[in-house]
N, C-alpha and C. Protein backbone atom coordinates (compact mmCIF):
# COMPACT_ATOMS: atom_id res chain seq x y z
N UNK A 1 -31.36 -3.18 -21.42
CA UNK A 1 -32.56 -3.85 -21.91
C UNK A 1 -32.15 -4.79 -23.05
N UNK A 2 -33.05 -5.73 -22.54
CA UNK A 2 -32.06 -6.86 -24.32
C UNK A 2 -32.81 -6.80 -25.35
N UNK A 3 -32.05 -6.89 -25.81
CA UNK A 3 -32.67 -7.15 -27.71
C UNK A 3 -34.07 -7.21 -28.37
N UNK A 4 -34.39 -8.24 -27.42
CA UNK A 4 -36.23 -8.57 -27.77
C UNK A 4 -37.03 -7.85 -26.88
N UNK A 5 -36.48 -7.49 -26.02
CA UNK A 5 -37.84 -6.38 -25.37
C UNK A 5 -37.45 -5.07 -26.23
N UNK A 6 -36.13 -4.81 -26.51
CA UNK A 6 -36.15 -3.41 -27.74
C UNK A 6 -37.20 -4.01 -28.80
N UNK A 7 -37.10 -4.65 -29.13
CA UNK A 7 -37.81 -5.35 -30.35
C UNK A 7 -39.11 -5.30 -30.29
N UNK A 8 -39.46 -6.04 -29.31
CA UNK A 8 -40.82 -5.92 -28.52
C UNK A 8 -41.71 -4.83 -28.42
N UNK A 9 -40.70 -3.77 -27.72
CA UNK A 9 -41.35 -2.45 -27.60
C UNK A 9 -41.41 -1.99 -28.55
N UNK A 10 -41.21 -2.08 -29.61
CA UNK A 10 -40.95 -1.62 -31.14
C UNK A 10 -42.24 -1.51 -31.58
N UNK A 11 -42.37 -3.06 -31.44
CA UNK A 11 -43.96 -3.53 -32.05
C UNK A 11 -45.18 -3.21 -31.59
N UNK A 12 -45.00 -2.95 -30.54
CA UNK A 12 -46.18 -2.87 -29.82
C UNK A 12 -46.27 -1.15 -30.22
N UNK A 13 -45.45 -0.32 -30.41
CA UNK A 13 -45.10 1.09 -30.80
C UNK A 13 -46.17 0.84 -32.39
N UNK A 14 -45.66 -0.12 -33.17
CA UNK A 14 -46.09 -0.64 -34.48
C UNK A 14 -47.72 -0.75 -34.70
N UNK A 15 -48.09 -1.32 -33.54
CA UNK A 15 -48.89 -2.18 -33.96
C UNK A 15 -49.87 -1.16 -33.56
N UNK A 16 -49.84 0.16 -33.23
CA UNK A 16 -50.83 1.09 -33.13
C UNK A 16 -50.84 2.38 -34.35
N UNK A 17 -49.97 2.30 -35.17
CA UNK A 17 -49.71 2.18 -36.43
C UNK A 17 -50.32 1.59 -37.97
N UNK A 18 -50.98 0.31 -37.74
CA UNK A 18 -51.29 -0.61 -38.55
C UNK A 18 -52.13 0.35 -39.65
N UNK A 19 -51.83 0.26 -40.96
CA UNK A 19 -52.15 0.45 -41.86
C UNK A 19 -54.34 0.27 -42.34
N UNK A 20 -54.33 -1.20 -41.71
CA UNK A 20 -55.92 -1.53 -41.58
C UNK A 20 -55.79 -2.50 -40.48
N UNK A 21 -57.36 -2.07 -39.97
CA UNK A 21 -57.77 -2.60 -38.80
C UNK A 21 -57.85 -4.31 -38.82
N UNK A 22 -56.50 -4.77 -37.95
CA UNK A 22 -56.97 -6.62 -38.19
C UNK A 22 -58.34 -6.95 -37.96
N UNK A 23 -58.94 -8.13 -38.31
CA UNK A 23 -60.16 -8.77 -38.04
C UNK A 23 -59.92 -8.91 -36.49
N UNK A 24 -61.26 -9.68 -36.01
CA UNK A 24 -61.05 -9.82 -34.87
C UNK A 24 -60.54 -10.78 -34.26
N UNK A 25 -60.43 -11.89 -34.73
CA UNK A 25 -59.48 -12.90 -34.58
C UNK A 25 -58.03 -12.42 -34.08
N UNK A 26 -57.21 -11.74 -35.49
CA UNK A 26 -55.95 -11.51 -35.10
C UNK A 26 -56.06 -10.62 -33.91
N UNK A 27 -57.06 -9.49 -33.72
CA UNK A 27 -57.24 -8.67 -32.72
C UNK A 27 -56.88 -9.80 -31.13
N UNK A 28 -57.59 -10.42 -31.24
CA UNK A 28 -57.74 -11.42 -29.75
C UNK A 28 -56.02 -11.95 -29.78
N UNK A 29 -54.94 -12.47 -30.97
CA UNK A 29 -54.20 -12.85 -30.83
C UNK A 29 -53.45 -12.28 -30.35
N UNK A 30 -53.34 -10.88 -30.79
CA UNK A 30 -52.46 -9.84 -30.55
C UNK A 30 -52.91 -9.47 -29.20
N UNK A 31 -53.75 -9.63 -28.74
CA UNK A 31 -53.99 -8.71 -26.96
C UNK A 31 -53.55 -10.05 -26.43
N UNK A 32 -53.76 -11.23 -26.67
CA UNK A 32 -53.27 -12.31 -25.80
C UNK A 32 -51.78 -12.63 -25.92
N UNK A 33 -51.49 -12.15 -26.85
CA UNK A 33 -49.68 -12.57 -27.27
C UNK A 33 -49.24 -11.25 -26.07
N UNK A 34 -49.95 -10.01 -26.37
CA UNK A 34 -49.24 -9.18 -25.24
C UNK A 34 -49.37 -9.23 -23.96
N UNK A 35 -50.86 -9.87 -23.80
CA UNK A 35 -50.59 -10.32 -22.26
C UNK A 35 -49.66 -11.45 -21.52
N UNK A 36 -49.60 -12.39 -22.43
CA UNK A 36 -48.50 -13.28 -22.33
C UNK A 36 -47.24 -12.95 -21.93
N UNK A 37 -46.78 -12.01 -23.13
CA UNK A 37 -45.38 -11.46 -23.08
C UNK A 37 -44.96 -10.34 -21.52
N UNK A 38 -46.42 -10.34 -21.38
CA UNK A 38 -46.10 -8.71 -20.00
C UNK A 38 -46.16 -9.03 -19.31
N UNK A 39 -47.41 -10.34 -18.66
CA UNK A 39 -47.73 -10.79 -17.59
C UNK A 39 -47.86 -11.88 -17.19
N UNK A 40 -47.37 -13.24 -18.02
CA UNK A 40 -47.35 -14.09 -18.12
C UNK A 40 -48.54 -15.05 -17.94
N UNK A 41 -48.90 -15.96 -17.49
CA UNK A 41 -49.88 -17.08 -17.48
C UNK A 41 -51.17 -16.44 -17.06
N UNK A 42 -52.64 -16.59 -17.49
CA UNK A 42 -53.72 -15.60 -16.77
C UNK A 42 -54.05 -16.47 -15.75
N UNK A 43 -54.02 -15.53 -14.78
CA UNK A 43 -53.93 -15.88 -13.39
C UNK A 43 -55.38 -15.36 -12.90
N UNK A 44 -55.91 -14.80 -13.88
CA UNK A 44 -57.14 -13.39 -13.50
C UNK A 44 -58.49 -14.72 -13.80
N UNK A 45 -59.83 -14.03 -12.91
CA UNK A 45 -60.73 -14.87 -12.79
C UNK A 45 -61.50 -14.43 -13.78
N UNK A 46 -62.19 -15.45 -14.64
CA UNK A 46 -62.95 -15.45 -15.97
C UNK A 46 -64.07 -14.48 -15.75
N UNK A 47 -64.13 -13.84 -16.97
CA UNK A 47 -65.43 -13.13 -16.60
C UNK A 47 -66.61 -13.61 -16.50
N UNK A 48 -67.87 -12.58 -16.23
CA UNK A 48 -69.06 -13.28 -16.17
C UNK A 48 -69.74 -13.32 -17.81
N UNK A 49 -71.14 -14.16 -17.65
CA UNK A 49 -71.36 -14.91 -19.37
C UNK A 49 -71.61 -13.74 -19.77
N UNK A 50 -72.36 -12.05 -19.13
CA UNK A 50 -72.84 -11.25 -19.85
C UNK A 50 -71.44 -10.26 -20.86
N UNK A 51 -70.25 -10.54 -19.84
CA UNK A 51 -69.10 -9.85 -20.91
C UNK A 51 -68.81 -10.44 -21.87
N UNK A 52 -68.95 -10.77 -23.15
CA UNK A 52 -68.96 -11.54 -24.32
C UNK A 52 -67.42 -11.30 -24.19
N UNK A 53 -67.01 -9.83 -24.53
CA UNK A 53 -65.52 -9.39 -25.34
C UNK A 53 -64.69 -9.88 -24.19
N UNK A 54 -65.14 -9.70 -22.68
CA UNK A 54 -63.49 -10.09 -21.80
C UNK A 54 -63.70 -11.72 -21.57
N UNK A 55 -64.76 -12.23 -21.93
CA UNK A 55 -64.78 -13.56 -21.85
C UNK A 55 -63.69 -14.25 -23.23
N UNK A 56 -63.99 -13.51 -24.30
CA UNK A 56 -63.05 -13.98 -25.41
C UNK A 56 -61.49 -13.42 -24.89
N UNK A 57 -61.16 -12.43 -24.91
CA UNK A 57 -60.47 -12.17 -24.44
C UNK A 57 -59.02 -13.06 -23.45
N UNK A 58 -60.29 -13.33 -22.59
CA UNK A 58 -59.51 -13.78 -21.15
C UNK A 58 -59.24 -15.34 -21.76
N UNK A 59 -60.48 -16.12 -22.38
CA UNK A 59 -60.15 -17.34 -23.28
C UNK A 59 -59.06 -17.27 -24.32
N UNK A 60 -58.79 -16.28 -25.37
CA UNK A 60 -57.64 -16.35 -25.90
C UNK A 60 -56.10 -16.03 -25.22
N UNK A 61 -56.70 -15.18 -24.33
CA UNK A 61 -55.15 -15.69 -23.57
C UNK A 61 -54.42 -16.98 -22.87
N UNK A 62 -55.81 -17.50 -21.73
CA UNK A 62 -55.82 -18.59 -21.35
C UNK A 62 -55.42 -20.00 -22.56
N UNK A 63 -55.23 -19.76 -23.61
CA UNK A 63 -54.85 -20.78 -24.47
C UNK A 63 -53.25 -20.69 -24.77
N UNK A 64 -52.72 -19.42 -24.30
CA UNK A 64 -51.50 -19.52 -24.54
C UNK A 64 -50.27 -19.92 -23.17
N UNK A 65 -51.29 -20.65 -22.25
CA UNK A 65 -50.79 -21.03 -20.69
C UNK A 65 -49.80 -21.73 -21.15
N UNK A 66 -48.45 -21.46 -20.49
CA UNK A 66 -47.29 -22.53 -20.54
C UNK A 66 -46.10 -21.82 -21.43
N UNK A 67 -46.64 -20.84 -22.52
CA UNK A 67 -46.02 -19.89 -23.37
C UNK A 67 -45.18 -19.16 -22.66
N UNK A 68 -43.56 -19.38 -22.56
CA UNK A 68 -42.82 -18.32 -21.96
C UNK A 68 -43.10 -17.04 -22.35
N UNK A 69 -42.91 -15.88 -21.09
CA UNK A 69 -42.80 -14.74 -21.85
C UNK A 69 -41.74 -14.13 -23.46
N UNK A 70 -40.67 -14.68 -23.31
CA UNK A 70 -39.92 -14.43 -24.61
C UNK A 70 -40.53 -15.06 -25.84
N UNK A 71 -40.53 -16.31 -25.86
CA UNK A 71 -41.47 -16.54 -26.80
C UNK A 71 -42.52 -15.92 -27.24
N UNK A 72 -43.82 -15.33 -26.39
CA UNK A 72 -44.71 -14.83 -26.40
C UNK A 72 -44.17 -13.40 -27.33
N UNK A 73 -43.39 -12.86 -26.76
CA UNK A 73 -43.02 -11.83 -27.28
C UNK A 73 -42.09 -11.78 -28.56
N UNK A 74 -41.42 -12.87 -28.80
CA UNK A 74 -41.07 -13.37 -30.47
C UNK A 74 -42.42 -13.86 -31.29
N UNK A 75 -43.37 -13.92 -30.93
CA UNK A 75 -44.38 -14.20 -31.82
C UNK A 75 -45.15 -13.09 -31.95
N UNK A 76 -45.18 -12.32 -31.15
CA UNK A 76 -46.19 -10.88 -31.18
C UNK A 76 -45.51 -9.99 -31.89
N UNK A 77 -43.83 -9.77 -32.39
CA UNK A 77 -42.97 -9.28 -32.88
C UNK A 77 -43.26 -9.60 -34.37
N UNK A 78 -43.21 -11.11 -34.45
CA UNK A 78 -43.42 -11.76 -35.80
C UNK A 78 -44.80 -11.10 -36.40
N UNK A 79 -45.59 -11.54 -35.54
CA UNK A 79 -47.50 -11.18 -36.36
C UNK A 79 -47.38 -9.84 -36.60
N UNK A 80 -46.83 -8.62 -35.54
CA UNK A 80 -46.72 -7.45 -36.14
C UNK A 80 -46.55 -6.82 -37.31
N UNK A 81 -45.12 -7.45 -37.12
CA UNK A 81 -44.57 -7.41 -38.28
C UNK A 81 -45.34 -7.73 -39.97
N UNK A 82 -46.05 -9.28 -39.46
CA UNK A 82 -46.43 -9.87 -40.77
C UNK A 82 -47.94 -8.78 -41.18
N UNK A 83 -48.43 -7.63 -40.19
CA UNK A 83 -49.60 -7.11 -40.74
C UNK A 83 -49.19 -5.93 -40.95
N UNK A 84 -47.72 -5.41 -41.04
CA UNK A 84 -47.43 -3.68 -41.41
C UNK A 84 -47.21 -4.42 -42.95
């Protein structure tokens, strides 16, 4: 396993850990940085208008289209990090 998925898995180990609950903002960053990093581009069909949360959701991921997975996962490493 290389380096940054040790790393990776680290954080994500971390980030259920967190000291205080991020706002919801970083919340959306952090589920979209990990979907990025796991599953790459959202490929999944938008929800309907009554799901508010998987509509944000599925929109903050959808903004990170084009984001390699490694990258994705050097930045979800980083934000972790920057909220322990």
């Amino acid at each position: 396993m290389s380096k940054l998925k040790t790393q990776f898995e680290a954080a994500v180990a971390n980030s259920k850990n967190l000291s205080e609950r991020p706002d919801n903002a970083t919340l959306l960053k952090i589920y979209a940085l990990y979907k990025q990093a796991t599953a790459g581009d959202n490929a999944e069909k938008k929800p309907g208008f009554t799901d508010m949360v998987g509509r944000a959701k599925w929109d903050a991921w959808a903004k990170l289209k084009g984001t390699g997975q490694d990258a994705a996962r050097q930045q979800y490493i980083d934000l972790i990090a920057s909220l322990s």
